[in-house]
PDB file of N, CA and C in Angstrom:
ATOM      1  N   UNK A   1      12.595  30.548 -35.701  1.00  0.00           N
ATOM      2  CA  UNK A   1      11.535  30.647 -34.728  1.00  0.00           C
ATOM      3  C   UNK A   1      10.582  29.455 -34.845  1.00  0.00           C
ATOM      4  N   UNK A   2      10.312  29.435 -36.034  1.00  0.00           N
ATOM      5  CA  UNK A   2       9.476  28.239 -35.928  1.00  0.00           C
ATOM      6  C   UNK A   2       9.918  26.894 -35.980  1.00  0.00           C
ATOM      7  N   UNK A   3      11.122  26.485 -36.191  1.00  0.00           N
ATOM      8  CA  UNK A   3      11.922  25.232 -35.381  1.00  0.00           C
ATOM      9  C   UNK A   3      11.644  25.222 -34.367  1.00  0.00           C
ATOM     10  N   UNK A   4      11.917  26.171 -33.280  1.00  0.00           N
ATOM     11  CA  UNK A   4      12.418  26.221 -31.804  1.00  0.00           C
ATOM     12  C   UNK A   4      10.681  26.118 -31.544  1.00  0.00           C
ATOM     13  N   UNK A   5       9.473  26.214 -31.684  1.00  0.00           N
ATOM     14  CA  UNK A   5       8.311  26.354 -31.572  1.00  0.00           C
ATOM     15  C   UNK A   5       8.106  24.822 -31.562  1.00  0.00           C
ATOM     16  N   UNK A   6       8.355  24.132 -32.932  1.00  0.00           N
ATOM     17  CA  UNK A   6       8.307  22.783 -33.366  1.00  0.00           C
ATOM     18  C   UNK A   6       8.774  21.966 -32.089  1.00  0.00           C
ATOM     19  N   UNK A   7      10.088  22.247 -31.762  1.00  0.00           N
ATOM     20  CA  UNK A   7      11.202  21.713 -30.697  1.00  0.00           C
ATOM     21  C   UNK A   7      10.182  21.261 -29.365  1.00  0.00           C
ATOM     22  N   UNK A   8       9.440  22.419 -29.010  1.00  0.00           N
ATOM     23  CA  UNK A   8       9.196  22.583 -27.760  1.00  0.00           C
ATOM     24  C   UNK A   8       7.760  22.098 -27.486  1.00  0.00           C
ATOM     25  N   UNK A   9       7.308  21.703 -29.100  1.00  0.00           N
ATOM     26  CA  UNK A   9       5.963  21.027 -29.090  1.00  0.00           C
ATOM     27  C   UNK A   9       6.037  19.915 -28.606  1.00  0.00           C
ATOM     28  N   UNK A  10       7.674  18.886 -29.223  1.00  0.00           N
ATOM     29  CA  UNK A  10       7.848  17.654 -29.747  1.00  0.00           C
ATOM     30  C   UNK A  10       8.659  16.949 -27.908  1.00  0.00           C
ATOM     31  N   UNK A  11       8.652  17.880 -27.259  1.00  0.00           N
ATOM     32  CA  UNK A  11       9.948  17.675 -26.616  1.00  0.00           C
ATOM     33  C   UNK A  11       8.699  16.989 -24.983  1.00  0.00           C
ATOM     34  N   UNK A  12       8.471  15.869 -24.555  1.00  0.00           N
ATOM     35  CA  UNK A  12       7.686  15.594 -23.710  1.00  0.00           C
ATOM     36  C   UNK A  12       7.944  16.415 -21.934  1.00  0.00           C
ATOM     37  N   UNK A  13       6.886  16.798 -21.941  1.00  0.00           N
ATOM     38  CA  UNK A  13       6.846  17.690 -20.802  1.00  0.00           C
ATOM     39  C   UNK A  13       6.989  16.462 -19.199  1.00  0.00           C
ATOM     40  N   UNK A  14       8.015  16.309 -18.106  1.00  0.00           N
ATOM     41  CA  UNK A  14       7.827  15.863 -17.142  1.00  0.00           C
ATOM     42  C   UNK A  14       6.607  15.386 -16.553  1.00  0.00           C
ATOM     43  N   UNK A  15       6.171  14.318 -16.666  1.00  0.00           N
ATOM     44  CA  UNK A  15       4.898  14.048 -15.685  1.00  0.00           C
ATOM     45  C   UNK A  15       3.512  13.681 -16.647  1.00  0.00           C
ATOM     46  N   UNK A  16       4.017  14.417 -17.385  1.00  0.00           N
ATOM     47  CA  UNK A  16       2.860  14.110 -18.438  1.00  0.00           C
ATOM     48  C   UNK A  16       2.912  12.400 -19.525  1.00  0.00           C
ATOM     49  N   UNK A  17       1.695  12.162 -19.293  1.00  0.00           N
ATOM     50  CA  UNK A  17       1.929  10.875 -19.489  1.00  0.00           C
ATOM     51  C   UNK A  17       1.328  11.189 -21.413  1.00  0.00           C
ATOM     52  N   UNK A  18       1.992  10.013 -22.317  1.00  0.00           N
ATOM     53  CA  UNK A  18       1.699   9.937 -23.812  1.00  0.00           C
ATOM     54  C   UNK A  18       0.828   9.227 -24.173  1.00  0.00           C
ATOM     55  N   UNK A  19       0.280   9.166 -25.166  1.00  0.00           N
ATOM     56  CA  UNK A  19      -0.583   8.672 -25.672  1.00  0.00           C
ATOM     57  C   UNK A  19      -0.837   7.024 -25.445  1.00  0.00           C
ATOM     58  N   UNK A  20       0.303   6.253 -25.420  1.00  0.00           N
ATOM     59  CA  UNK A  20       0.714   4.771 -24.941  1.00  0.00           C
ATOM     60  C   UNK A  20       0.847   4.600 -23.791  1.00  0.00           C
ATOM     61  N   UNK A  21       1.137   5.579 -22.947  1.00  0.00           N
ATOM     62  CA  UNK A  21       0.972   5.203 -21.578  1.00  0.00           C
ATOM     63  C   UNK A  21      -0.568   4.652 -20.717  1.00  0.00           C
ATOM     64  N   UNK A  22      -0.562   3.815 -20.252  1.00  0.00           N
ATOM     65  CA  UNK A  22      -1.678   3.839 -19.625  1.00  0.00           C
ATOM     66  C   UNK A  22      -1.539   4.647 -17.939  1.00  0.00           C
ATOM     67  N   UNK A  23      -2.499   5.032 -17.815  1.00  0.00           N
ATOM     68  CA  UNK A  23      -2.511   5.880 -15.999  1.00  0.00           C
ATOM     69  C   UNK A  23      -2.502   5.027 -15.217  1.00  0.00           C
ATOM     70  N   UNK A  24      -1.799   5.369 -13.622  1.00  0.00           N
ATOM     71  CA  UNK A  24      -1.513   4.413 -12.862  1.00  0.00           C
ATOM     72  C   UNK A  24      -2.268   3.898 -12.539  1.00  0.00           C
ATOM     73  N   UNK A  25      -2.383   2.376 -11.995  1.00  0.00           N
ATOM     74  CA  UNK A  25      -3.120   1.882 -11.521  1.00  0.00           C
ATOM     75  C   UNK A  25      -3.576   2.231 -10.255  1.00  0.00           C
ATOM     76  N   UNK A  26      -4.391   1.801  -9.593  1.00  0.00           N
ATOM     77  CA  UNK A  26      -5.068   2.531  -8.240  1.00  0.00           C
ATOM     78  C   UNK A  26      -4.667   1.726  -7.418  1.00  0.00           C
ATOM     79  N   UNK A  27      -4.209   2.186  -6.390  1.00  0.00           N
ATOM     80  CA  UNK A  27      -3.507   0.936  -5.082  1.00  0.00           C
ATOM     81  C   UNK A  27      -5.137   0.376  -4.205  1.00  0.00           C
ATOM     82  N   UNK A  28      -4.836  -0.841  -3.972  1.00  0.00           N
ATOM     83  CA  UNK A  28      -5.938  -1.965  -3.782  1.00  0.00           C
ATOM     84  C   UNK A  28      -6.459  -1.110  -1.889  1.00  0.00           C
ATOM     85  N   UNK A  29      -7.899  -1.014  -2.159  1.00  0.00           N
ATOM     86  CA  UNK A  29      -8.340  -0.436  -0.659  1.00  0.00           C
ATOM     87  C   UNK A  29      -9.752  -1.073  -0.284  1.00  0.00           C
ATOM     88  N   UNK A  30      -9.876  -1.290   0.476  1.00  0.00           N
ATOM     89  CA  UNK A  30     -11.210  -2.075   1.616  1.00  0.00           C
ATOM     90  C   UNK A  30     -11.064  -3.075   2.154  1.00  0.00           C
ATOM     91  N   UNK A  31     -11.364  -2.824   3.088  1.00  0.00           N
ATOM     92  CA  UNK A  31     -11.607  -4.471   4.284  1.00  0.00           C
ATOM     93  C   UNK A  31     -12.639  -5.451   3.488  1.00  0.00           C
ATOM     94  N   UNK A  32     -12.453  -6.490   3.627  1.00  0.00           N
ATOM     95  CA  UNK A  32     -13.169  -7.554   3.591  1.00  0.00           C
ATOM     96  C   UNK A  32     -14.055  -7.651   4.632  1.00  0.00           C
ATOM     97  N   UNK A  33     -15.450  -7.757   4.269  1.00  0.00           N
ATOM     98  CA  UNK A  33     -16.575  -8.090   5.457  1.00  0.00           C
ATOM     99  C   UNK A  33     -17.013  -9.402   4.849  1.00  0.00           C
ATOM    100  N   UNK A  34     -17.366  -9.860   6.358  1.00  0.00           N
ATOM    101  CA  UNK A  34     -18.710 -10.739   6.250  1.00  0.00           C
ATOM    102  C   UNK A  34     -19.698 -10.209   6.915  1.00  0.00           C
ATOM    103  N   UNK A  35     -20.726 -10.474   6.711  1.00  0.00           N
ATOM    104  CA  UNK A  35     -22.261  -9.856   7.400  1.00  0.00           C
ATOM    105  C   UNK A  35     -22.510 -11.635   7.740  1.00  0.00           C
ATOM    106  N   UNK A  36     -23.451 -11.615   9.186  1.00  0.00           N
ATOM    107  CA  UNK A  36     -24.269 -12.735   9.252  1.00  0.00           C
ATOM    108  C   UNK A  36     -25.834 -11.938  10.089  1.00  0.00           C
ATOM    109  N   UNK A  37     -27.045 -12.573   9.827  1.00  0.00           N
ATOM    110  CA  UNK A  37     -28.227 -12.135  10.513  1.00  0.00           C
ATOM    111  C   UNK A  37     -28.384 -13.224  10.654  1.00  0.00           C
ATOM    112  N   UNK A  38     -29.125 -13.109  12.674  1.00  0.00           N
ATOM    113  CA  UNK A  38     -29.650 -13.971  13.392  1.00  0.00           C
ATOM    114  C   UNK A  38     -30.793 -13.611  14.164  1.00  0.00           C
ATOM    115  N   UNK A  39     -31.755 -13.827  13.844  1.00  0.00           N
ATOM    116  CA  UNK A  39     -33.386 -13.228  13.876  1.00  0.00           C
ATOM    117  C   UNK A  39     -32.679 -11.868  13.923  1.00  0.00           C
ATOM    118  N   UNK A  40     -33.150 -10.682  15.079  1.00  0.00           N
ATOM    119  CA  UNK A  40     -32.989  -9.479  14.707  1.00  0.00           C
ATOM    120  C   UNK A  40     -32.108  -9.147  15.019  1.00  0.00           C
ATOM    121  N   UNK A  41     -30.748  -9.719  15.504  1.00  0.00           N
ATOM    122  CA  UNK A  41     -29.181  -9.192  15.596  1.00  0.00           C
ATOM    123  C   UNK A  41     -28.643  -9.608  14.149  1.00  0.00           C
ATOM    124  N   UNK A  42     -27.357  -8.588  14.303  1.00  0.00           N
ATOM    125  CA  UNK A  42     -26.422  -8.359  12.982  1.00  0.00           C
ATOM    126  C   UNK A  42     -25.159  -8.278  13.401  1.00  0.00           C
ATOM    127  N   UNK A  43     -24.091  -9.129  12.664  1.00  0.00           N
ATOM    128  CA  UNK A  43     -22.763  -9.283  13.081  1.00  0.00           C
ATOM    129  C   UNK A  43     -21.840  -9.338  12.156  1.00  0.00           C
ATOM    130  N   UNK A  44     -20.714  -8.281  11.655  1.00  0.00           N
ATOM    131  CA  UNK A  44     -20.095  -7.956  10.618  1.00  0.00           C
ATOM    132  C   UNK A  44     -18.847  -8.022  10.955  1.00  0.00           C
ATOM    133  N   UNK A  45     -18.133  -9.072  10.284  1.00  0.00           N
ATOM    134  CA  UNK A  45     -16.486  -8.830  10.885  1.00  0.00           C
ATOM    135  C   UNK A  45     -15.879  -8.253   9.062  1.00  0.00           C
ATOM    136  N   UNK A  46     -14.884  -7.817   9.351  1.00  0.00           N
ATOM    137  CA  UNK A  46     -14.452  -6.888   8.182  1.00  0.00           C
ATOM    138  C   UNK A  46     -12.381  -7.021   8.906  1.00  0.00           C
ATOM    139  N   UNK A  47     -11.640  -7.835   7.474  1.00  0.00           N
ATOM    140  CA  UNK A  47     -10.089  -7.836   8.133  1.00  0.00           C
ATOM    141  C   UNK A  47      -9.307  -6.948   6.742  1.00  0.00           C
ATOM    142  N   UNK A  48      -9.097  -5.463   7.206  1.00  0.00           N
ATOM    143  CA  UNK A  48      -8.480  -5.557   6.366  1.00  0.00           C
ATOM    144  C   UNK A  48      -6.868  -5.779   6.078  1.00  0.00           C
ATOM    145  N   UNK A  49      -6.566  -6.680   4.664  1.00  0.00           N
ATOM    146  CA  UNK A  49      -5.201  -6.783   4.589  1.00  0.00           C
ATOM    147  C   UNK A  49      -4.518  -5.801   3.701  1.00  0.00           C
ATOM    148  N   UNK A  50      -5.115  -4.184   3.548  1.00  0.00           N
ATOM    149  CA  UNK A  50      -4.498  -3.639   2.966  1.00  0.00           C
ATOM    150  C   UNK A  50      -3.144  -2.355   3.837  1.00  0.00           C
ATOM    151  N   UNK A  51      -2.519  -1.671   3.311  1.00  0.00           N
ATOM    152  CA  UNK A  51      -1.994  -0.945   4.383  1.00  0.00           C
ATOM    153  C   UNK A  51      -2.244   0.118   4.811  1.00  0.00           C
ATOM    154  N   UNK A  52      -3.418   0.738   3.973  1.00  0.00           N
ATOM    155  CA  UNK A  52      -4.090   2.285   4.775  1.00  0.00           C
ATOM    156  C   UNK A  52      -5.741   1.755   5.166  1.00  0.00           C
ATOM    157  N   UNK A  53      -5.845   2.279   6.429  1.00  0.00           N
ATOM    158  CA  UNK A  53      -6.717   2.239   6.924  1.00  0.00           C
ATOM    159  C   UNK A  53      -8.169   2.273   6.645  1.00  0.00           C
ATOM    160  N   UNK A  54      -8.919   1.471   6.668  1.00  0.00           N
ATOM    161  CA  UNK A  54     -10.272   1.471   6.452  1.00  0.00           C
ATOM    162  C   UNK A  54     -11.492   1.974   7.571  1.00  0.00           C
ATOM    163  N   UNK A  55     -12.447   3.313   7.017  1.00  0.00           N
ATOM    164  CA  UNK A  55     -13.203   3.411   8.108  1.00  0.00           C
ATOM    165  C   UNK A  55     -14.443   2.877   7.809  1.00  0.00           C
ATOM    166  N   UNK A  56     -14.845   1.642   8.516  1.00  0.00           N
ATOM    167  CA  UNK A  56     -16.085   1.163   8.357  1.00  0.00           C
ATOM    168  C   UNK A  56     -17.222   1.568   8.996  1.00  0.00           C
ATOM    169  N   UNK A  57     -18.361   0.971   8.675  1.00  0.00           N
ATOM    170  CA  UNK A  57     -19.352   1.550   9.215  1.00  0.00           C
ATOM    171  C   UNK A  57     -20.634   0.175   9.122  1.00  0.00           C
ATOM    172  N   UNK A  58     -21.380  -0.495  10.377  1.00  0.00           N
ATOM    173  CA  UNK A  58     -22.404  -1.203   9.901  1.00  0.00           C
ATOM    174  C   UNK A  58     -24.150  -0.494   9.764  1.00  0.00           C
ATOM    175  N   UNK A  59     -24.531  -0.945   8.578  1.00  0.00           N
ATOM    176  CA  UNK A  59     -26.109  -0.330   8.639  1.00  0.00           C
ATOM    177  C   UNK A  59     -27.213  -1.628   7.960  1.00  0.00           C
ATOM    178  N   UNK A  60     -28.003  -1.305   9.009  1.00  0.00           N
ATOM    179  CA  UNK A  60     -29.334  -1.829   9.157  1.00  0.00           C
ATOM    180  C   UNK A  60     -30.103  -1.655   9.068  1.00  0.00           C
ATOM    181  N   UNK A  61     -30.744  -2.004   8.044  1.00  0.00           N
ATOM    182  CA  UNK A  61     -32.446  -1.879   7.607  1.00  0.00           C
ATOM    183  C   UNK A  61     -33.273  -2.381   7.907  1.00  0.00           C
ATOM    184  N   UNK A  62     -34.502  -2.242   9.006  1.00  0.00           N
ATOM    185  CA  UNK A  62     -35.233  -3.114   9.279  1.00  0.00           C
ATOM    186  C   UNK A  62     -36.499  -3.272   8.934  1.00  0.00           C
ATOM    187  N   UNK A  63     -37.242  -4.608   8.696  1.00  0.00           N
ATOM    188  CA  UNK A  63     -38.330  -4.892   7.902  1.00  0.00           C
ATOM    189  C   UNK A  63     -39.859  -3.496   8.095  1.00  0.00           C
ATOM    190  N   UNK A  64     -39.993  -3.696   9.662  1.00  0.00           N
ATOM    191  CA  UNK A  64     -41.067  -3.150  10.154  1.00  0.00           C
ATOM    192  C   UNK A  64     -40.913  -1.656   9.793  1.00  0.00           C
ATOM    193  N   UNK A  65     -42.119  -0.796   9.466  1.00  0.00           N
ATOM    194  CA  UNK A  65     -41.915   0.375   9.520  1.00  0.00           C
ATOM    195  C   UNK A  65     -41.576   1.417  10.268  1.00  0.00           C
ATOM    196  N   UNK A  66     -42.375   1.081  11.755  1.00  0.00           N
ATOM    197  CA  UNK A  66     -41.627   1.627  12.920  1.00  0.00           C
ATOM    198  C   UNK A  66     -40.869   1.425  13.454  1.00  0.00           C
ATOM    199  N   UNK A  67     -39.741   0.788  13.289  1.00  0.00           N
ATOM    200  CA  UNK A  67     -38.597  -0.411  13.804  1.00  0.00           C
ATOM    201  C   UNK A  67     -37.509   0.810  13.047  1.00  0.00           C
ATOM    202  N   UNK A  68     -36.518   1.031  14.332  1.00  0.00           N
ATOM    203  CA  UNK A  68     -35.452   2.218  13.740  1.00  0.00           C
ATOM    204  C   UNK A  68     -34.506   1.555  13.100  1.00  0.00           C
ATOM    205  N   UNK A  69     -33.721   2.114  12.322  1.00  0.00           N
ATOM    206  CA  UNK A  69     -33.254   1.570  10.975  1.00  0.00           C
ATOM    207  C   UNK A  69     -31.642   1.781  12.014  1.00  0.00           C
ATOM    208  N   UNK A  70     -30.540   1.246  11.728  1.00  0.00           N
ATOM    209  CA  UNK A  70     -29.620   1.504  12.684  1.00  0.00           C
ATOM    210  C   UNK A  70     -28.213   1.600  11.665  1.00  0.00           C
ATOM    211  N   UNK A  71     -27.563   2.903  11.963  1.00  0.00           N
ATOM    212  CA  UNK A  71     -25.970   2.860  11.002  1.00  0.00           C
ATOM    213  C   UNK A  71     -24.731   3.161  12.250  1.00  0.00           C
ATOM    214  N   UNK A  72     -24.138   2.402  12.550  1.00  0.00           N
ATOM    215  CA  UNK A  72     -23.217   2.335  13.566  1.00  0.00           C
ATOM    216  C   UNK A  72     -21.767   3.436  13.380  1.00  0.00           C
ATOM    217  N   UNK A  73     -21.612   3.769  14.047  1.00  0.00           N
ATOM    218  CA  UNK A  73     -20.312   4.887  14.832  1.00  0.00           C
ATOM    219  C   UNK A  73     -19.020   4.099  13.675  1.00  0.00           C
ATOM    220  N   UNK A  74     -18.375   4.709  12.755  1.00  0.00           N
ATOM    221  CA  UNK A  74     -17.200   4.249  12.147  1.00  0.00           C
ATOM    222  C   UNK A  74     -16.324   3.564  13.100  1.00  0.00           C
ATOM    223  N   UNK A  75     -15.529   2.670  13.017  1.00  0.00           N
ATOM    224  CA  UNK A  75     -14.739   1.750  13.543  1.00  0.00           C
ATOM    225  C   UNK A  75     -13.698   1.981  12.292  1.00  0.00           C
ATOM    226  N   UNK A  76     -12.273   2.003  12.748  1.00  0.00           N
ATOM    227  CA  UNK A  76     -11.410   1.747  11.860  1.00  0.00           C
ATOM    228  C   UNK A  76     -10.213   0.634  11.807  1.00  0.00           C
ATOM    229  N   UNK A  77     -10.235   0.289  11.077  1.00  0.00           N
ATOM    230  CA  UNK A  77      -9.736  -1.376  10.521  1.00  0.00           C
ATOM    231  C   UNK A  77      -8.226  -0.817   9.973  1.00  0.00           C
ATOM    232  N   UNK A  78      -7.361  -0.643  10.663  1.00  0.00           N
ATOM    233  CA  UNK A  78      -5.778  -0.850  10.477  1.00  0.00           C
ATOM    234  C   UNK A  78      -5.622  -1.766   9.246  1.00  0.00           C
ATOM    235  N   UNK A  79      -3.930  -1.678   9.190  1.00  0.00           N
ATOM    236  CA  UNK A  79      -3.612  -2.750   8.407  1.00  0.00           C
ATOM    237  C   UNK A  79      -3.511  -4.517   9.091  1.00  0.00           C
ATOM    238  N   UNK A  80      -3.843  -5.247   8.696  1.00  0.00           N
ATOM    239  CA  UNK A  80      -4.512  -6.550   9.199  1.00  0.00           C
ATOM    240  C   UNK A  80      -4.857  -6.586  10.349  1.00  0.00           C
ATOM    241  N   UNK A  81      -5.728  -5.853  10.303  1.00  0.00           N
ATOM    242  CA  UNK A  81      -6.882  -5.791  11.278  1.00  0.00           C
ATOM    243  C   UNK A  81      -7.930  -6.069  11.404  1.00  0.00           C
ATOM    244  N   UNK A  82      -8.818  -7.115  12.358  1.00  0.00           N
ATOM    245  CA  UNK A  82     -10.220  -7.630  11.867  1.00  0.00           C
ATOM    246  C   UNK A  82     -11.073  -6.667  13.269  1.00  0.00           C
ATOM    247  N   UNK A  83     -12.334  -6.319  12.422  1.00  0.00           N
ATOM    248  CA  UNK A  83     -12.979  -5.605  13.542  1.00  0.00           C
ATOM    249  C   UNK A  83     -14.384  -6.232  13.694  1.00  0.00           C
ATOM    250  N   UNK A  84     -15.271  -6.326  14.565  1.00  0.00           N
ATOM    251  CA  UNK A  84     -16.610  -6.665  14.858  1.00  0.00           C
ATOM    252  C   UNK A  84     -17.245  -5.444  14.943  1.00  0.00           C
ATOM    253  N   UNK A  85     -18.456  -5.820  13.704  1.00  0.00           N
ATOM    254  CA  UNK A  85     -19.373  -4.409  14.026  1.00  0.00           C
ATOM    255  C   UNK A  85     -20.920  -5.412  14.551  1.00  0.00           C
ATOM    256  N   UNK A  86     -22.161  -4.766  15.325  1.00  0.00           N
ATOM    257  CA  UNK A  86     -23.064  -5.202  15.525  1.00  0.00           C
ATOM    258  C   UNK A  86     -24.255  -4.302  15.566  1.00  0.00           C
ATOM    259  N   UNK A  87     -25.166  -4.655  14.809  1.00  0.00           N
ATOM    260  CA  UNK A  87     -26.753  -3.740  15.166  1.00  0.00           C
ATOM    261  C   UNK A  87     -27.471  -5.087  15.252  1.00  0.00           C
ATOM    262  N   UNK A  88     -28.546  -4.483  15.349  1.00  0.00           N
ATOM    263  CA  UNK A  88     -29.983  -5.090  15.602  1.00  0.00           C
ATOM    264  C   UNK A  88     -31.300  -4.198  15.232  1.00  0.00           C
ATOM    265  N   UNK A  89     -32.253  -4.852  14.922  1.00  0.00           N
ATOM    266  CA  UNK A  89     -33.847  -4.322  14.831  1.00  0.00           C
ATOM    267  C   UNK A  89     -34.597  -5.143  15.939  1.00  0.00           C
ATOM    268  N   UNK A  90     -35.733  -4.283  16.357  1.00  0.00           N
ATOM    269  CA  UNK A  90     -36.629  -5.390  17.581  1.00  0.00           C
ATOM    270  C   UNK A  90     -37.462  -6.261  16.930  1.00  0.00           C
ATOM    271  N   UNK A  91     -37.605  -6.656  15.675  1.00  0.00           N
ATOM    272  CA  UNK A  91     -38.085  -7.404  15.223  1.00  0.00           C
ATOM    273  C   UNK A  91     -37.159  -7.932  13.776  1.00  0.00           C
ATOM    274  N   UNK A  92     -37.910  -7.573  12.266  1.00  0.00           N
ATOM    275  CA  UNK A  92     -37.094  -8.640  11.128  1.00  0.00           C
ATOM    276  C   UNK A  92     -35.917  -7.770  10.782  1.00  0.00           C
ATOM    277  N   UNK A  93     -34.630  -8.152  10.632  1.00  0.00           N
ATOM    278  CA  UNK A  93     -34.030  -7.577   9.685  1.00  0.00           C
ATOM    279  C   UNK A  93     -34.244  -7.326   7.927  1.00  0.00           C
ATOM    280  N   UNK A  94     -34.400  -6.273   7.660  1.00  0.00           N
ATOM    281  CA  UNK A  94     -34.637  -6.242   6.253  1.00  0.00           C
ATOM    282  C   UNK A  94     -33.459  -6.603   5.141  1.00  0.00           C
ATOM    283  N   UNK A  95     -32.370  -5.852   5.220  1.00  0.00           N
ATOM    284  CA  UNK A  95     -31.243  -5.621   4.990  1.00  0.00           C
ATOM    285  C   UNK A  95     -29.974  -5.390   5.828  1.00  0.00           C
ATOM    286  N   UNK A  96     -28.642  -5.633   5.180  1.00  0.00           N
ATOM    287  CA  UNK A  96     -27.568  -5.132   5.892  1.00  0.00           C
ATOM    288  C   UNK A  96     -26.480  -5.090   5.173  1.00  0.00           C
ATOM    289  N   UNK A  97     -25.056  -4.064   5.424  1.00  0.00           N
ATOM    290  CA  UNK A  97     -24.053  -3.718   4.609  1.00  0.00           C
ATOM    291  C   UNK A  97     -23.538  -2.996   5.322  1.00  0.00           C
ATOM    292  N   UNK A  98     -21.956  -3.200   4.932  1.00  0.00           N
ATOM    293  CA  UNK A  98     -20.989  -2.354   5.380  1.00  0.00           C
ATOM    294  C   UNK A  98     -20.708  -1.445   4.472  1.00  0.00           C
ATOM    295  N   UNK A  99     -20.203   0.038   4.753  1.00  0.00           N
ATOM    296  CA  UNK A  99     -19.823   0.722   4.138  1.00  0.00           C
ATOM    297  C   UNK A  99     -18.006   1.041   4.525  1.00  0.00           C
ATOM    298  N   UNK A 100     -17.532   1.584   3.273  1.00  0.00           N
ATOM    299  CA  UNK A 100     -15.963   2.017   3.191  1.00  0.00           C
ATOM    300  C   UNK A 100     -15.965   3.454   3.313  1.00  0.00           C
ATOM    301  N   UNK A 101     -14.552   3.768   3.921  1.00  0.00           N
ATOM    302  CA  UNK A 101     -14.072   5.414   3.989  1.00  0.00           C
ATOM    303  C   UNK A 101     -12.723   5.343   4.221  1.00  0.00           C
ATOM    304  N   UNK A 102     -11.970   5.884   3.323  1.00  0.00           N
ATOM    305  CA  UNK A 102     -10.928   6.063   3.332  1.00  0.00           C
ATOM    306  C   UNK A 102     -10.224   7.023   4.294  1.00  0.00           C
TER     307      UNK A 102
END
Protein backbone atom coordinates (compact mmCIF):
# COMPACT_ATOMS: atom_id res chain seq x y z
CA UNK A 1 0.00 0.00 0.00
CA UNK A 2 2.38 2.30 0.71
CA UNK A 3 4.50 1.78 -2.54
CA UNK A 4 1.46 2.24 -4.66
CA UNK A 5 0.80 5.66 -2.47
CA UNK A 6 4.64 6.55 -3.10
CA UNK A 7 3.97 5.60 -7.01
CA UNK A 8 1.18 7.95 -7.38
CA UNK A 9 2.90 10.80 -5.50
CA UNK A 10 6.03 10.46 -7.83
CA UNK A 11 4.16 9.86 -11.05
CA UNK A 12 3.57 13.68 -12.76
CA UNK A 13 0.01 14.53 -13.14
CA UNK A 14 -0.95 15.84 -17.03
CA UNK A 15 -0.85 19.57 -17.28
CA UNK A 16 0.72 20.22 -14.30
CA UNK A 17 3.73 22.01 -14.74
CA UNK A 18 7.26 21.03 -12.24
CA UNK A 19 9.20 22.78 -10.40
CA UNK A 20 11.76 23.66 -13.58
CA UNK A 21 9.24 24.48 -15.72
CA UNK A 22 8.71 27.97 -16.22
CA UNK A 23 4.71 29.10 -17.11
CA UNK A 24 3.84 30.05 -20.47
CA UNK A 25 4.68 32.95 -21.75
CA UNK A 26 1.84 35.47 -22.50
CA UNK A 27 1.10 36.02 -26.25
CA UNK A 28 2.16 39.75 -27.23
CA UNK A 29 -1.28 42.21 -27.17
CA UNK A 30 -1.84 46.11 -27.91
CA UNK A 31 -1.85 48.45 -30.66
CA UNK A 32 0.75 50.82 -30.91
CA UNK A 33 -0.42 54.54 -30.51
CA UNK A 34 0.82 57.73 -31.20
CA UNK A 35 -0.95 60.70 -29.53
CA UNK A 36 -0.23 64.27 -31.10
CA UNK A 37 -1.90 67.74 -29.42
CA UNK A 38 -2.57 70.75 -31.46
CA UNK A 39 -3.81 73.69 -29.32
CA UNK A 40 -7.11 72.05 -28.19
CA UNK A 41 -7.54 69.11 -30.74
CA UNK A 42 -6.16 65.52 -30.13
CA UNK A 43 -5.17 62.93 -32.70
CA UNK A 44 -4.27 59.26 -31.89
CA UNK A 45 -3.44 56.76 -34.51
CA UNK A 46 -2.90 53.26 -32.87
CA UNK A 47 -1.73 50.05 -35.75
CA UNK A 48 -2.11 47.09 -34.32
CA UNK A 49 0.31 44.27 -35.60
CA UNK A 50 -0.90 41.74 -33.32
CA UNK A 51 -3.59 39.03 -34.28
CA UNK A 52 -6.46 39.50 -31.73
CA UNK A 53 -8.11 42.47 -31.71
CA UNK A 54 -7.58 45.57 -29.81
CA UNK A 55 -10.41 47.75 -28.28
CA UNK A 56 -9.18 51.19 -27.99
CA UNK A 57 -10.36 54.03 -26.54
CA UNK A 58 -9.06 57.99 -26.70
CA UNK A 59 -9.25 60.21 -23.37
CA UNK A 60 -8.79 63.71 -22.68
CA UNK A 61 -8.04 65.74 -19.95
CA UNK A 62 -8.50 69.18 -20.13
CA UNK A 63 -6.58 72.00 -18.41
CA UNK A 64 -9.63 74.33 -17.49
CA UNK A 65 -11.92 73.28 -14.80
CA UNK A 66 -15.07 73.74 -16.57
CA UNK A 67 -13.83 72.44 -19.87
CA UNK A 68 -15.44 68.68 -20.24
CA UNK A 69 -12.91 66.14 -19.97
CA UNK A 70 -13.63 63.79 -23.14
CA UNK A 71 -13.17 59.58 -23.38
CA UNK A 72 -14.20 58.47 -26.86
CA UNK A 73 -16.65 55.43 -28.01
CA UNK A 74 -14.09 52.16 -28.30
CA UNK A 75 -12.90 51.71 -31.85
CA UNK A 76 -11.46 48.36 -32.60
CA UNK A 77 -8.09 47.83 -34.23
CA UNK A 78 -8.06 44.32 -36.14
CA UNK A 79 -5.06 42.60 -36.94
CA UNK A 80 -2.84 45.28 -38.89
CA UNK A 81 -5.01 47.66 -38.56
CA UNK A 82 -4.36 51.42 -38.03
CA UNK A 83 -7.25 53.44 -36.57
CA UNK A 84 -7.69 57.37 -35.96
CA UNK A 85 -9.09 58.37 -32.73
CA UNK A 86 -9.86 62.31 -32.06
CA UNK A 87 -11.08 64.59 -29.04
CA UNK A 88 -10.68 68.00 -28.21
CA UNK A 89 -11.13 70.58 -25.17
CA UNK A 90 -12.42 74.33 -25.98
CA UNK A 91 -9.51 75.55 -24.64
CA UNK A 92 -5.79 73.78 -23.12
CA UNK A 93 -5.32 70.26 -23.34
CA UNK A 94 -4.12 68.94 -20.06
CA UNK A 95 -3.41 65.41 -20.80
CA UNK A 96 -4.00 62.49 -23.19
CA UNK A 97 -3.86 58.51 -23.58
CA UNK A 98 -5.08 55.68 -25.09
CA UNK A 99 -6.44 52.93 -23.36
CA UNK A 100 -6.40 48.85 -24.22
CA UNK A 101 -9.27 46.11 -24.07
CA UNK A 102 -9.01 42.99 -25.06
Amino acid sequence: MLAALALLVAVPQPGAASLGEAAPKPRPFGAACRTGVVGSAVVAYCHNPYPETDRVRLHVECDRWWDIDVDSAPVEAGPAQTVRLTGRCWEEVRSAWVSHQK
